[in-house]
Protein backbone atom coordinates (compact mmCIF):
# COMPACT_ATOMS: atom_id res chain seq x y z
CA UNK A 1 0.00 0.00 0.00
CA UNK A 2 2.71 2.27 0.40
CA UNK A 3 3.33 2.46 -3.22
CA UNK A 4 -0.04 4.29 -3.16
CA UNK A 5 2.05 7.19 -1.64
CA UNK A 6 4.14 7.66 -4.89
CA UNK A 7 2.87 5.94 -8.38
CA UNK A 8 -0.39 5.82 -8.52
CA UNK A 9 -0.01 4.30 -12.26
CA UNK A 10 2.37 1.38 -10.55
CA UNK A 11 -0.62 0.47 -8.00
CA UNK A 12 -3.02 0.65 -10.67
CA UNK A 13 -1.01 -2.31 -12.74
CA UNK A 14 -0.49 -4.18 -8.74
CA UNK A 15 -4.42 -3.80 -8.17
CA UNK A 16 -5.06 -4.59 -11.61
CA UNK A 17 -2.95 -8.41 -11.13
CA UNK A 18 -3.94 -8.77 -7.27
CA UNK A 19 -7.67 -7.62 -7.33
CA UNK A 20 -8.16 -8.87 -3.65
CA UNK A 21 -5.38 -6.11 -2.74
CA UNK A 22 -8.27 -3.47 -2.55
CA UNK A 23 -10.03 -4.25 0.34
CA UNK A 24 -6.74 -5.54 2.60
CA UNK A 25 -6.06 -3.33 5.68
CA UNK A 26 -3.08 -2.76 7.85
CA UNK A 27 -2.76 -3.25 11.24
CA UNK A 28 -4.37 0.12 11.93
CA UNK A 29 -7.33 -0.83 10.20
CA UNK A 30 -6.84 1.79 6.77
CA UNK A 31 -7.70 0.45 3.45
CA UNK A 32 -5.77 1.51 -0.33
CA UNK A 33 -8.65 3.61 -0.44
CA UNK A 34 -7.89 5.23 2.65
CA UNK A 35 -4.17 5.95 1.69
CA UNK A 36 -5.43 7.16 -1.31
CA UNK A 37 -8.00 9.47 0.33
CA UNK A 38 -5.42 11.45 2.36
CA UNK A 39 -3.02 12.10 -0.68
CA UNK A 40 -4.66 15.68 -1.46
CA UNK A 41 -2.15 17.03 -3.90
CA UNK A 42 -2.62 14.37 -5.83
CA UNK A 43 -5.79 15.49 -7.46
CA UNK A 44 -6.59 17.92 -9.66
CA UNK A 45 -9.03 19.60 -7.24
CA UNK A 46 -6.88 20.57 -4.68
CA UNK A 47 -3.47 21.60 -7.45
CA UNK A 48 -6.38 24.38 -9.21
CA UNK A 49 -6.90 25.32 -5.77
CA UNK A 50 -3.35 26.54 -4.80
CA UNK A 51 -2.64 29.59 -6.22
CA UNK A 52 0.31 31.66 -7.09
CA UNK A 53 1.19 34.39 -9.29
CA UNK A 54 -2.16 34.99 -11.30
CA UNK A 55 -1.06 35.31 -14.82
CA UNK A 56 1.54 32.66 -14.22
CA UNK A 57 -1.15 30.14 -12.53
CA UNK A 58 -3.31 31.24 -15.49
CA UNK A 59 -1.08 29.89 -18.22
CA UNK A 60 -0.14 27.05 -16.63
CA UNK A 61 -3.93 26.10 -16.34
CA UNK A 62 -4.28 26.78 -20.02
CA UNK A 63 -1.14 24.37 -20.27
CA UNK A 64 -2.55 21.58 -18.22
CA UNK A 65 -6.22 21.62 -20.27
CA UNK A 66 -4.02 21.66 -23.37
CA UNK A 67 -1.75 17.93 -22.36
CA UNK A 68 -3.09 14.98 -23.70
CA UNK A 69 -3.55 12.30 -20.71
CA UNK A 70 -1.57 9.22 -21.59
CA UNK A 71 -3.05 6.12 -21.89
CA UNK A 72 -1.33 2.71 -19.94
CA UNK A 73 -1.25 -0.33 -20.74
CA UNK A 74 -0.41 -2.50 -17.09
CA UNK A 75 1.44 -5.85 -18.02
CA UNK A 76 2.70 -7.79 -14.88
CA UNK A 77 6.34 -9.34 -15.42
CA UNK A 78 7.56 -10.58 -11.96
CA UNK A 79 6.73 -10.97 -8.64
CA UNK A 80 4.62 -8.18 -7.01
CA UNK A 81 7.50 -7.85 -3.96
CA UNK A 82 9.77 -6.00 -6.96
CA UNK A 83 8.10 -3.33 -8.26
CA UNK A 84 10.42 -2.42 -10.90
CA UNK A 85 9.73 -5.88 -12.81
CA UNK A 86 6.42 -4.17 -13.69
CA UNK A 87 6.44 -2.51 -17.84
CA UNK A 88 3.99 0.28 -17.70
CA UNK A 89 4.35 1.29 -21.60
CA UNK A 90 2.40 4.29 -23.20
CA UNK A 91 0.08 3.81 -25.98
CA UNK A 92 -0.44 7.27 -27.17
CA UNK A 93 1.98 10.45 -26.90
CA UNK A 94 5.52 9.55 -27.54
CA UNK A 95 5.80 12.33 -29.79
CA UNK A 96 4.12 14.37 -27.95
CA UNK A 97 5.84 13.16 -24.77
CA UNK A 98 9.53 13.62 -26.42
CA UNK A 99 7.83 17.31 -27.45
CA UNK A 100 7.16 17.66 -24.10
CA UNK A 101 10.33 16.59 -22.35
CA UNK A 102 12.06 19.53 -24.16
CA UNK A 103 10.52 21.92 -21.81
CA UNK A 104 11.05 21.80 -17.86
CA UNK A 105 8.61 23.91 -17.31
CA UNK A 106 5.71 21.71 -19.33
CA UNK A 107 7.26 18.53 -18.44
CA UNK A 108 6.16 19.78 -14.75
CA UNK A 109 3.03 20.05 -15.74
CA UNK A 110 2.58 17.31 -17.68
CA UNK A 111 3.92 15.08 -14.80
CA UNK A 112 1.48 16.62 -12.53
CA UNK A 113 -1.27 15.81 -15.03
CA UNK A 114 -0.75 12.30 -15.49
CA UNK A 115 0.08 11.87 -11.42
CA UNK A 116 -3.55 13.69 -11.55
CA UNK A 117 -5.27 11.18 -14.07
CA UNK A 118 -3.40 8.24 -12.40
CA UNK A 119 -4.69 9.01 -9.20
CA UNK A 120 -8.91 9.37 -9.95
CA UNK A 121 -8.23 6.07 -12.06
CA UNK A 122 -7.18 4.60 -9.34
CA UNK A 123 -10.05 6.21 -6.82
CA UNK A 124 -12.05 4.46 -9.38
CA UNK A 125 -11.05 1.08 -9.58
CA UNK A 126 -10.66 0.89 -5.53
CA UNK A 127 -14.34 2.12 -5.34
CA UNK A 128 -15.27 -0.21 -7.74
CA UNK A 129 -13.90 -3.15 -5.88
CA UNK A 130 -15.95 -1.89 -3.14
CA UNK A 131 -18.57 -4.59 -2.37
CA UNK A 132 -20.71 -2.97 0.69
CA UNK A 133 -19.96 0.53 1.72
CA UNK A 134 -22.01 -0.24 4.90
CA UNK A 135 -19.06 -1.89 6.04
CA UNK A 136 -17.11 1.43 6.71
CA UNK A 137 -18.64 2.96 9.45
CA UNK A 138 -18.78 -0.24 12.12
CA UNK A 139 -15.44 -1.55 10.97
CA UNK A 140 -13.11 -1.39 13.53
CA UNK A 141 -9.31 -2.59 13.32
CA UNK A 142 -7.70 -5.95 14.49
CA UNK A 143 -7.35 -4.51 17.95
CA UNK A 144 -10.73 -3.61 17.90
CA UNK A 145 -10.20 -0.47 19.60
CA UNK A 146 -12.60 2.25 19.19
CA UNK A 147 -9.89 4.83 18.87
CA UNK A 148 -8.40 3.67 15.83
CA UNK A 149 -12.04 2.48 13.97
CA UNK A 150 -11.58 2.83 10.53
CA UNK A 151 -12.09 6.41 9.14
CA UNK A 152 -14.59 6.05 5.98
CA UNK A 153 -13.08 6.86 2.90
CA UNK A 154 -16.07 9.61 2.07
CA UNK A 155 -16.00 11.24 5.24
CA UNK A 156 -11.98 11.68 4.73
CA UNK A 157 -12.40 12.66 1.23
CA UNK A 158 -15.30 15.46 2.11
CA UNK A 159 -12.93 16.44 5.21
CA UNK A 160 -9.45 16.71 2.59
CA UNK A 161 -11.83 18.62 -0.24
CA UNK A 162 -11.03 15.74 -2.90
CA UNK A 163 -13.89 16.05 -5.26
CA UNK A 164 -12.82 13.83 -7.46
CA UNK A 165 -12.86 10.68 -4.95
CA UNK A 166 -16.16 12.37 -3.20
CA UNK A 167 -17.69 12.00 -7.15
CA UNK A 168 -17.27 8.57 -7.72
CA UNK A 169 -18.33 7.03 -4.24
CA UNK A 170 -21.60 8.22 -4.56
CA UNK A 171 -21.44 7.27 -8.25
CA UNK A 172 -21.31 4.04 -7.14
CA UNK A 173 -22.92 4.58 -4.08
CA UNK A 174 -25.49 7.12 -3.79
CA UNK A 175 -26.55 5.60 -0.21
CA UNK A 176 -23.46 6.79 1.11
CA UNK A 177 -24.68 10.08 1.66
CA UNK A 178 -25.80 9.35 4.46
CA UNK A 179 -22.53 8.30 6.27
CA UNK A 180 -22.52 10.43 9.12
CA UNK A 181 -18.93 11.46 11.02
CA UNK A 182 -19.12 9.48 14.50
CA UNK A 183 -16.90 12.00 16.07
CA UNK A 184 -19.26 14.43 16.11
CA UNK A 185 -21.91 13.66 13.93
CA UNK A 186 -21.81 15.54 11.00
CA UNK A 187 -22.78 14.30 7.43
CA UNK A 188 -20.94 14.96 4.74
CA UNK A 189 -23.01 18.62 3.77
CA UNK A 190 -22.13 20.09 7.23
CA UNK A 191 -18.41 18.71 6.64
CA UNK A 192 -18.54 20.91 3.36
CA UNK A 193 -19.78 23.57 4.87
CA UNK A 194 -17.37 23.66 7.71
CA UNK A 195 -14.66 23.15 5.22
CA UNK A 196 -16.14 26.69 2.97
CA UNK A 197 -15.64 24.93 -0.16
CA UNK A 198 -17.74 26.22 -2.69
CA UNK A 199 -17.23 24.13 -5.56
CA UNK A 200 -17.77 20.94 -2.80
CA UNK A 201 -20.75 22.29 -1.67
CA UNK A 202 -22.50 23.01 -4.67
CA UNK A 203 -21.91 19.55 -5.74
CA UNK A 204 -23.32 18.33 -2.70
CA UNK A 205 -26.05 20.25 -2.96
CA UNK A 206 -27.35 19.48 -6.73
CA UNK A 207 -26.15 16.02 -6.55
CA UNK A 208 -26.98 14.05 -3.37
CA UNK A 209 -30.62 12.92 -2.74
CA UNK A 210 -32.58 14.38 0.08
CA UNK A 211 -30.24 17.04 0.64
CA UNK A 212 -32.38 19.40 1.94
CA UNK A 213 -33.33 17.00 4.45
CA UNK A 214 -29.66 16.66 5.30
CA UNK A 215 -29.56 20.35 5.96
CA UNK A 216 -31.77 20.03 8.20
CA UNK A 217 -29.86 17.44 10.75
CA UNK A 218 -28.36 18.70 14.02
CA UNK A 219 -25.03 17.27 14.96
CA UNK A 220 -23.99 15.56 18.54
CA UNK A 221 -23.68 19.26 20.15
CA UNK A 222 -26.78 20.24 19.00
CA UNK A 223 -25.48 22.46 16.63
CA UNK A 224 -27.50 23.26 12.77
CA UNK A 225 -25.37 23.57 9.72
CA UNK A 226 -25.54 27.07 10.38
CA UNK A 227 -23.44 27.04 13.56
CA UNK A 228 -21.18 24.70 11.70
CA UNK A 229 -20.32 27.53 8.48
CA UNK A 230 -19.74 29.72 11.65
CA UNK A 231 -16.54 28.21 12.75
CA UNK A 232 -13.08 29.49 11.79
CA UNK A 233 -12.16 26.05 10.96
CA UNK A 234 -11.41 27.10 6.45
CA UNK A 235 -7.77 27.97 6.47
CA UNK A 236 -7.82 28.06 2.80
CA UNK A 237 -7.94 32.03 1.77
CA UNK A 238 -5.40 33.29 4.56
CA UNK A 239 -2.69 33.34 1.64
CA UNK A 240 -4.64 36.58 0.78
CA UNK A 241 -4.24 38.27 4.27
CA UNK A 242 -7.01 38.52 7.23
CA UNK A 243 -8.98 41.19 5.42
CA UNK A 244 -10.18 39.17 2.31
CA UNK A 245 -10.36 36.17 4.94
CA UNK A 246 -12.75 38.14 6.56
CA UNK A 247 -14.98 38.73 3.47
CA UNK A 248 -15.41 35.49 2.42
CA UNK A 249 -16.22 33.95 6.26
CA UNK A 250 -19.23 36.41 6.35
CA UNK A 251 -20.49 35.76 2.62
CA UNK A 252 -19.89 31.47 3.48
CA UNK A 253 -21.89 32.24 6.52
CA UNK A 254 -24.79 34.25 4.18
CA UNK A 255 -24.42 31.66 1.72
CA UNK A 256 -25.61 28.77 3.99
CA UNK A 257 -28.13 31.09 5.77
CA UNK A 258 -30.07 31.06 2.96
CA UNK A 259 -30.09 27.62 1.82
CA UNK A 260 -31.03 26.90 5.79
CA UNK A 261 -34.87 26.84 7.23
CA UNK A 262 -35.42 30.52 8.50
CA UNK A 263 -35.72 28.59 12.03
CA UNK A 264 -32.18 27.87 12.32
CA UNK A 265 -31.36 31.89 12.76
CA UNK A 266 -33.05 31.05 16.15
CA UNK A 267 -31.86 27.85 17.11
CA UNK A 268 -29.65 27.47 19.98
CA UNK A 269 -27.04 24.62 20.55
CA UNK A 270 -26.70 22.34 23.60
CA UNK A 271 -24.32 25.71 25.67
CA UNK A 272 -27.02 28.03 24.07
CA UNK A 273 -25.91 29.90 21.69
CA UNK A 274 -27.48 30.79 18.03
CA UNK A 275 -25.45 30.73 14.93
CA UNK A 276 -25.00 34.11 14.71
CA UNK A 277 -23.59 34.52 18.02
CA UNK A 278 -21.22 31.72 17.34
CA UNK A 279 -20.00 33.67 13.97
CA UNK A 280 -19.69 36.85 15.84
CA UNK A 281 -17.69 35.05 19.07
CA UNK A 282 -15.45 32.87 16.74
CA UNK A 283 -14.53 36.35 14.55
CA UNK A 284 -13.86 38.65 16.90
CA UNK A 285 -9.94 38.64 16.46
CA UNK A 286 -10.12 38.28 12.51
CA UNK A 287 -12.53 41.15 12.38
CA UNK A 288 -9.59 43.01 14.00
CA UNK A 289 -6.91 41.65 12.63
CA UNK A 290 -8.61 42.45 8.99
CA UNK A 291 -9.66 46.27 10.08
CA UNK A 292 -6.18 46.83 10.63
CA UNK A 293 -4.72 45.23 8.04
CA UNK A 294 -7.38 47.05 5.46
CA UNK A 295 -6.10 50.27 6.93
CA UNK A 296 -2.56 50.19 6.88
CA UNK A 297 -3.06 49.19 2.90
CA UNK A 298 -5.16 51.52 2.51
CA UNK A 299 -3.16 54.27 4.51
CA UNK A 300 -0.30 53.46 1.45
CA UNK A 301 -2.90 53.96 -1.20
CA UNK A 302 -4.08 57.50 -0.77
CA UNK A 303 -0.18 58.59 -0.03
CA UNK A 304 0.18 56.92 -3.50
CA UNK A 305 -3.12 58.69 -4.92
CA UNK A 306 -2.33 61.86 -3.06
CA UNK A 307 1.17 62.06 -4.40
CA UNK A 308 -0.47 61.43 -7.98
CA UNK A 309 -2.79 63.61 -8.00
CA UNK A 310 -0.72 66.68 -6.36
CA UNK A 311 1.79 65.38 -9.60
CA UNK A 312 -0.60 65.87 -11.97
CA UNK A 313 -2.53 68.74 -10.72
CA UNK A 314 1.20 70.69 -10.83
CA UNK A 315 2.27 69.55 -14.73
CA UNK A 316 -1.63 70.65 -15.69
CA UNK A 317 0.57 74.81 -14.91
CA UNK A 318 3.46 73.48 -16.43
CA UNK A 319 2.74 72.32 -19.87
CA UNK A 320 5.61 71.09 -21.77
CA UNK A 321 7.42 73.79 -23.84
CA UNK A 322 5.83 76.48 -21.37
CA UNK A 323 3.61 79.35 -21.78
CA UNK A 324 3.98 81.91 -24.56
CA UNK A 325 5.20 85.55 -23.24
CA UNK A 326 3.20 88.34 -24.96
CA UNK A 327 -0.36 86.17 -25.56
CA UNK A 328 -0.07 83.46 -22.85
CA UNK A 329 -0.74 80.56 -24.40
CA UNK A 330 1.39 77.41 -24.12
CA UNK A 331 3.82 77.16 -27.18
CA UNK A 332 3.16 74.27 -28.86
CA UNK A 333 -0.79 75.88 -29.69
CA UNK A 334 0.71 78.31 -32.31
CA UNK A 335 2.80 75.02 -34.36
CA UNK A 336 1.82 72.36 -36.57
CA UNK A 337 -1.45 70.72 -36.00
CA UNK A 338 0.37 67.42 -35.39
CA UNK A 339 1.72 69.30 -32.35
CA UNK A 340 -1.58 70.94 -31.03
CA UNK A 341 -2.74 66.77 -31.26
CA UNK A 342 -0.21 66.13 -29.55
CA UNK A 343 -0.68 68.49 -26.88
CA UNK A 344 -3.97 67.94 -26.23
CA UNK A 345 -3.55 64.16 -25.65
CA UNK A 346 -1.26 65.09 -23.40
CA UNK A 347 -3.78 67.26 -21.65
CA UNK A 348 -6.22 64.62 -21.54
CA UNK A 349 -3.52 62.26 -19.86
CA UNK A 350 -2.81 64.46 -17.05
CA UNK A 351 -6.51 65.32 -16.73
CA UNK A 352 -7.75 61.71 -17.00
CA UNK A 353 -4.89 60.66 -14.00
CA UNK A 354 -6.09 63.57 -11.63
CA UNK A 355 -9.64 62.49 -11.86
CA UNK A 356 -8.82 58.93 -11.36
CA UNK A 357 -6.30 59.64 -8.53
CA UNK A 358 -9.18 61.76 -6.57
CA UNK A 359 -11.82 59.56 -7.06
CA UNK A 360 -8.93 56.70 -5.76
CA UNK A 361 -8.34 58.61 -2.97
CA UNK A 362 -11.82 59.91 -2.14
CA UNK A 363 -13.09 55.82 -2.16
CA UNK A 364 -9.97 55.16 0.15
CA UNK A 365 -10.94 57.76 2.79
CA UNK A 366 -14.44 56.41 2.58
CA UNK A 367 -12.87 52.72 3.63
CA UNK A 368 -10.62 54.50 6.16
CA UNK A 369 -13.55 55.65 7.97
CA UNK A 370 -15.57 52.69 7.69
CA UNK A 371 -16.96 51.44 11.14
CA UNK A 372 -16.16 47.86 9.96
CA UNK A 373 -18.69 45.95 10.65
CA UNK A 374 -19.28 42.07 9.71
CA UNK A 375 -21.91 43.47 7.39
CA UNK A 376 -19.82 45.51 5.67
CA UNK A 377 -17.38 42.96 4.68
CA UNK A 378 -19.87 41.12 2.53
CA UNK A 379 -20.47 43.87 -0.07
CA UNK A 380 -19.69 47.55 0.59
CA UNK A 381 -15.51 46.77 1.55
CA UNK A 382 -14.73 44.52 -1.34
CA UNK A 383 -16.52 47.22 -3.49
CA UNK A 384 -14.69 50.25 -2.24
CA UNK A 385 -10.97 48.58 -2.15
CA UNK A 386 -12.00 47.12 -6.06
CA UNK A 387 -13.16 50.41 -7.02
CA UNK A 388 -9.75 52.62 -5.12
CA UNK A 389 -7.87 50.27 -6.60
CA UNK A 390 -9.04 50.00 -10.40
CA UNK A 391 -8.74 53.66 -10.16
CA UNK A 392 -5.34 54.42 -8.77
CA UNK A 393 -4.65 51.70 -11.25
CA UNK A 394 -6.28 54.12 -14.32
CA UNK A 395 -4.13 57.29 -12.59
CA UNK A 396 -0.70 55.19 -12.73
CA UNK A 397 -1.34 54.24 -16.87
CA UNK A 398 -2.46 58.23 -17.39
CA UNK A 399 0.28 59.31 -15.71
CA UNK A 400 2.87 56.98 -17.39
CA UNK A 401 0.93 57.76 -20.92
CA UNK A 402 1.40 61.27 -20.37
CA UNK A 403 5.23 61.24 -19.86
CA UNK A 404 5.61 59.13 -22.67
CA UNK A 405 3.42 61.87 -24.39
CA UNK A 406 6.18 64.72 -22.88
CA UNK A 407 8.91 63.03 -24.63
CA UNK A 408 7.32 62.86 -28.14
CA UNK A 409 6.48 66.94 -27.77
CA UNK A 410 9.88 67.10 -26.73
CA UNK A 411 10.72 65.22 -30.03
CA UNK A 412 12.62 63.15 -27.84
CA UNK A 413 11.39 60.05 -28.57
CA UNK A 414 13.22 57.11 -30.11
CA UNK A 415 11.71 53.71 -31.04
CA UNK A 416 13.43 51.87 -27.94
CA UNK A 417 10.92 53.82 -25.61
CA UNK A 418 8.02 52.10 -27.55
CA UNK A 419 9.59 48.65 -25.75
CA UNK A 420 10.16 50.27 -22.72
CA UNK A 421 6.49 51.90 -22.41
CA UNK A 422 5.23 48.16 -23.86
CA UNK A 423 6.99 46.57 -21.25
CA UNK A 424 5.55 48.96 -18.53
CA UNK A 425 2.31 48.65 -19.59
CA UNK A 426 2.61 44.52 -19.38
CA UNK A 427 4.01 45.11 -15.99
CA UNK A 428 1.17 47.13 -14.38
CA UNK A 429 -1.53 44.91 -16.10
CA UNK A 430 0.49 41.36 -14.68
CA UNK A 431 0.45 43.67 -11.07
CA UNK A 432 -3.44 44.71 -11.52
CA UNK A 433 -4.51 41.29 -12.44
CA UNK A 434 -2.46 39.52 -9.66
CA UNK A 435 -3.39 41.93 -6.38
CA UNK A 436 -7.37 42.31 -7.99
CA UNK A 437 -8.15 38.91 -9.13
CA UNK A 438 -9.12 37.10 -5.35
CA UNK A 439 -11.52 40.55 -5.32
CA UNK A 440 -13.12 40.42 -8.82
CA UNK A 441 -13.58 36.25 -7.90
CA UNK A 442 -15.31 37.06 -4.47
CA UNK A 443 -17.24 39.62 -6.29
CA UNK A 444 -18.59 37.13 -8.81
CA UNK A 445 -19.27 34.87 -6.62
CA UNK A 446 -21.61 37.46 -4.69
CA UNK A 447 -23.22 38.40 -7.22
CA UNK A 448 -24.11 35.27 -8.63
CA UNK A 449 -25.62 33.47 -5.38
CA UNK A 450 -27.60 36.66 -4.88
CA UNK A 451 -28.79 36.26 -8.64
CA UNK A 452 -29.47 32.80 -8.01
CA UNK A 453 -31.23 33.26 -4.57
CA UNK A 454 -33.62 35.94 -6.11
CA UNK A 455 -34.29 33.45 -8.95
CA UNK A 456 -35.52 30.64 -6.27
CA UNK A 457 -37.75 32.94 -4.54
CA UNK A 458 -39.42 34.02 -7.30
């Protein structure tokens, strides 16, 4: 079983010769499946879910839908103790696999695909092996000790966010939904829920039967789904600091309000307490933590917006080639007309950046004086830093447009600055997309449930 742990292709061909190998256990009771089930990076699920540098992460998405998945063909040659005697050969690729091997970078990926693709084929043929999955939840190890019973496989799977393995158990077993967790008795839609993962939960939701009923069950402390999205158990969205954490813990908690019974806003737990004062007692510190962290950002911004502005207010008096002495008006207005063109782009550079840098900083002093509120997290904060920032973001590209612009009324400017104000331009689009793109996602996301939930109460 511990092969499980690094070729998922090599257990395939084992499983594939040894069929009774799926349902052996170890001493501690765990199954293939079980292995299998806590190897989260090995799915594609959990690899889209990490995320780096946007643009980067973008195209190497793009690469990974674009890489064919090989196709194996398992022959056994040897005895099952040596590994190495087994000859996994490809059918398909090996031009496209010597293509590949060119390029670190895509061989990475491609690696990671087929470790991927591997992996779910093997979920698969484990599950399918499978002959009653009522044996999970009262199997208990050799020992028989209740501390080490036997974790089930979709319980662990819900718990590690592996959709993938979570799809084809209740493929082939749709009664499995109703495995409930004997620590503490959650099924496997409060486990989503207290996990925050969206795509998990929506799958849940559409796909397993009687899941509204499901919604509906109260765990061992007495607590409703509700109180369960109101933990600070999700970890996964602290990459992007305690502020944007903050946003999406309140919209998960008004997410799974309104897919609850209006009852459970009043519901208290077995040590009395509703969901909402759970949320409010388990946020306390990140509500903090992400008001100060929102305003020592957004302190930075307006001293960037102010000193853009005050930049371009100043060159709006100082026009390049300066004022004419007897009628006043700048120079370049009594020239050619390609020069007056050119001065009046540059005039609507310098006035486009001041507009954009006030109304950056005049959103930013709005969020600075926000009472910061849970309520406020959900919509009106995400808004305002989206809205600062696409603007200070519109005041940076006027303001580099317009020195670009100096240089050509200068007739200064030489064909390298083309690359250079190219380059520049790639730069601060790579920077936009990278700090905005969690924002623009969480603002999708909001606006879709709340198109969604109007659409069901209609």
């Amino acid at each position: 079983m511990t092969l499980i742990f690094y070729q998922s292709d090599l257990a395939i061909s084992i499983l594939e010769s040894y069929p009774n190998l799926a349902d052996k256990r170890q001493e501690n009771g765990m199954t293939a499946l079980n292995l299998l089930a806590s190897k989260t990076f090995s799915f594609r699920s959990m690899w889209f879910a990490t995320m780096d540098f946007v643009p980067w992460h973008t195209m190497k998405i793009l690469a990974y839908h674009c890489i064919v998945p090989n196709e194996f063909d398992y022959e056994t040659a040897g005895d099952v103790e040596n590994p190495r005697d087994f000859n996994i050969s490809k059918l398909k690729g090996a031009l496209i696999s010597k293509l590949i091997s060119a390029c670190d970078w895509i061989k990475e990926i491609d690696d990671t695909k087929q470790k991927h693709v591997a992996a779910r084929k093997l979920a698969k043929k484990l599950i399918e092996k499978e002959k009653n999955w009522i044996d999970y939840p009262n199997c208990e190890n050799i020992a028989q000790q209740k501390k080490n019973r036997v974790i089930d496989p979709l319980i662990q799977a819900t718990k590690q966010c592996i959709i993938e393995i979570v799809e084809e158990i209740l493929e082939n077993f749709p009664h499995a939904a109703n495995t409930v967790d004997d620590e503490n008795g959650h099924n496997i839609l409060h486990i989503a829920a207290e996990q925050k993962n969206l795509v998990l939960y929506d799958y849940l939701q559409k796909t397993v039967n009687h899941a509204d009923r499901m919604m509906l069950d109260i765990d061992y402390h007495g607590n409703t789904v509700l109180h369960i999205a109101a933990s600070q158990h999700y970890q996964g969205l602290s990459v992007f600091g305690p502020a944007k954490s903050m946003t999406w813990e309140v919209f998960w908690f008004k997410r799974v309000q309104d897919d609850c019974h209006p009852s459970f806003l009043y519901h208290r737990n077995y040590d009395g307490k509703t969901a909402q004062e759970v949320f409010e007692k388990n946020h306390i510190e990140m509500r903090k933590e992400a008001e100060k962290a929102a305003k020592d950002m957004n302190s930075g911004l307006m001293l960037v917006s102010t000193i853009i502005g005050s930049v371009n207010y100043a060159a709006l008096f100082t026009l390049p080639g300066g004022l004419d002495q007897i009628s006043g008006l700048p120079i370049f207005t009594n020239r050619t007309a390609t020069e007056r063109s050119d001065l009046q782009l540059f005039s609507y550079y310098i006035g486009g950046s001041l507009v954009a840098a006030l109304l950056a900083l005049g959103t930013q002093l709005s969020i600075q004086l926000s009472r910061f509120g849970n309520n406020e997290f959900l919509i009106s904060l995400p808004f305002k830093y989206l809205l600062a920032s696409t603007a200070l973001f519109y005041a940076t590209s006027f303001s580099v447009t317009a020195c670009y612009q100096t240089y050509i009324l200068e007739t200064v400017f030489e064909k390298s600055f083309y690359w250079a104000m190219l380059i520049s331009f790639i730069l601060m689009i790579h920077v936009y997309i990278d700090s905005l793109y969690p924002t623009f996602s969480y603002m999708y996301e909001v606006i879709r449930h709340y198109l969604t939930y109007r659409w069901k109460k209609m």
